[in-house]
Protein backbone atom coordinates (compact mmCIF):
# COMPACT_ATOMS: atom_id res chain seq x y z
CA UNK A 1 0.00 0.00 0.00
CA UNK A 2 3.02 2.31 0.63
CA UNK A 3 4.06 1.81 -2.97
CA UNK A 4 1.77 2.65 -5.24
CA UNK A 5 1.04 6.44 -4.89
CA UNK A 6 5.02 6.85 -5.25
CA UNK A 7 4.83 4.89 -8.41
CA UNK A 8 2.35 7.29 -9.93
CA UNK A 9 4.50 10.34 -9.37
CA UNK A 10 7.46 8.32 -10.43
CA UNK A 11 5.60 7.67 -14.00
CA UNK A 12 4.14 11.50 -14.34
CA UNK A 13 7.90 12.52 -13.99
CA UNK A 14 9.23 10.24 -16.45
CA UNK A 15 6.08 10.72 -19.23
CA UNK A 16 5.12 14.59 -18.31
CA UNK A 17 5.49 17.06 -21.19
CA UNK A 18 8.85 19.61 -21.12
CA UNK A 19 6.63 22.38 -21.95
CA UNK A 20 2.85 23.33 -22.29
CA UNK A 21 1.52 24.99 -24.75
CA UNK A 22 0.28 28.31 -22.73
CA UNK A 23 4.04 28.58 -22.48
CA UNK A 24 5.27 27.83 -25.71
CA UNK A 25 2.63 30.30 -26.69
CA UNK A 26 3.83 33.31 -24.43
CA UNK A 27 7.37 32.88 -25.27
CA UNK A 28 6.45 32.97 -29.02
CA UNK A 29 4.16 36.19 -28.48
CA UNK A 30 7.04 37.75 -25.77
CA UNK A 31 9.38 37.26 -28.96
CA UNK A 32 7.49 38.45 -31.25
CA UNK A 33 7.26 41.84 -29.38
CA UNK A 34 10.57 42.57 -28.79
CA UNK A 35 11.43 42.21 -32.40
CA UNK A 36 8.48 44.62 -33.07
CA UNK A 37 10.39 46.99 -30.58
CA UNK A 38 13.68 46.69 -32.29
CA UNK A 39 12.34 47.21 -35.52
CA UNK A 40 11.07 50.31 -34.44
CA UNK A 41 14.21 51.42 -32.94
CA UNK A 42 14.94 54.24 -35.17
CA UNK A 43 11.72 55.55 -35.94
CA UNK A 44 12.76 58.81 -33.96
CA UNK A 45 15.05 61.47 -34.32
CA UNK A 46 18.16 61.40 -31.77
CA UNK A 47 17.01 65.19 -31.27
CA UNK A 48 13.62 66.40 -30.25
CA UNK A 49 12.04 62.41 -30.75
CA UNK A 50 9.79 63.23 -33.05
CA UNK A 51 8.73 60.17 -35.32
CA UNK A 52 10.23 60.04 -38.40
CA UNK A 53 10.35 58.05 -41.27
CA UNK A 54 12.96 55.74 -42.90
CA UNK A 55 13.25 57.67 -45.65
CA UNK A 56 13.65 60.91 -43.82
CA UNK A 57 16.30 63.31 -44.94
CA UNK A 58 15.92 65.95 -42.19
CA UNK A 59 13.38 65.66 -39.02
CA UNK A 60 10.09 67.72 -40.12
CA UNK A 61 10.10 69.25 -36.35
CA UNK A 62 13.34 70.29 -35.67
CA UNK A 63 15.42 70.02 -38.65
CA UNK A 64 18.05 67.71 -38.17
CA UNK A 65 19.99 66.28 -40.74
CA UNK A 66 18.95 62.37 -40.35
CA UNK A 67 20.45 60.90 -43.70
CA UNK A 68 22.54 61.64 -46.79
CA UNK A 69 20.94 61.92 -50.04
CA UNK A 70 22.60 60.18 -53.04
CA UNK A 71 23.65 63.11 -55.60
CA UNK A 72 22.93 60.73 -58.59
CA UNK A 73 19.08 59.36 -57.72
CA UNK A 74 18.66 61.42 -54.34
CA UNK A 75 17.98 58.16 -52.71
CA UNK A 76 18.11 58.24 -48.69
CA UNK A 77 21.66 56.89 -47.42
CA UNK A 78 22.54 55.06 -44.41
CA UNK A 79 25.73 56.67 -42.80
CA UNK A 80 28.16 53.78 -43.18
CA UNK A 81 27.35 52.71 -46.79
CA UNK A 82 30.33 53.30 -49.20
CA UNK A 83 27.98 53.15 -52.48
CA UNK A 84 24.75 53.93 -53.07
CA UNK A 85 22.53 50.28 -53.43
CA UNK A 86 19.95 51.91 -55.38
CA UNK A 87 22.15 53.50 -58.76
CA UNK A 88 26.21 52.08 -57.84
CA UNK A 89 27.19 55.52 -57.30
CA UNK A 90 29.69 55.76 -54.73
CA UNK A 91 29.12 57.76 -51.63
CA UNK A 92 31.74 60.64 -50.49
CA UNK A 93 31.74 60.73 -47.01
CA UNK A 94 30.23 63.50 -45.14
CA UNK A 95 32.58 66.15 -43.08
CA UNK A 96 32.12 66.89 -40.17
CA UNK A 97 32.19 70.34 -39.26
CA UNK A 98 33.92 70.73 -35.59
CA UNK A 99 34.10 73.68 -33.99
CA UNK A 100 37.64 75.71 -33.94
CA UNK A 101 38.82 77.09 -30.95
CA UNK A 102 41.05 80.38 -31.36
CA UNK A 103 44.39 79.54 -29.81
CA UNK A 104 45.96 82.38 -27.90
CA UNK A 105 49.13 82.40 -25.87
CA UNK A 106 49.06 81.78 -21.99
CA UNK A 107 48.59 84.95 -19.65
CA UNK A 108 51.25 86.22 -17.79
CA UNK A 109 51.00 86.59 -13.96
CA UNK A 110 51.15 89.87 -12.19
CA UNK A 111 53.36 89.58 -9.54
CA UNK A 112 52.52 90.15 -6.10
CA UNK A 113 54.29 93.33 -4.83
């Protein structure tokens, strides 16, 4: 008599599915979400975060540049691409204009009299 309920747990444990469904299903849906997020990633602008489009130029609201245009089809550019995928036009990098600082030689002390 001391056996047999043990036996029944030992069988459940050996036979029991790894996963139910309800779980399989909230994974699949958690998944699905966060690739929804990342797609959406850079829908705003790094500025004011207004929403912009992917093929964006400037943001509408604040007017930042977002992307390069091509100069052969004015196609929108991604910053790191070398040629344009659209027309095989290459792509001259954009400068970057930094600031210059006026450089002036180091004040002189007054002594202490």
């Amino acid at each position: 008599g001391l056996v047999i309920p043990y036996i029944g747990a030992l069988v459940y444990m050996l036979f029991r599915p790894p996963e139910y469904l309800e779980d399989v299903r909230e994974r699949e849906l958690e998944i699905k979400a966060m690739e929804e997020r990342l797609s959406r990633r850079d829908l705003y602008c790094p500025v004011c975060r207004a929403e912009v489009s992917n093929e964006f130029l400037v943001c509408p609201v604040c007017t930042t540049k977002l992307k390069q245009a091509c100069v052969n089809c004015k196609a929108p550019l991604e910053a790191l691409w070398q040629v344009c995928p659209y027309c095989e036009t290459p792509v001259e990098p954009s400068a970057v204009d930094f600031p210059t600082f006026e450089v002036r030689p180091p004040r002189r002390r007054r002594r202490a009299e």
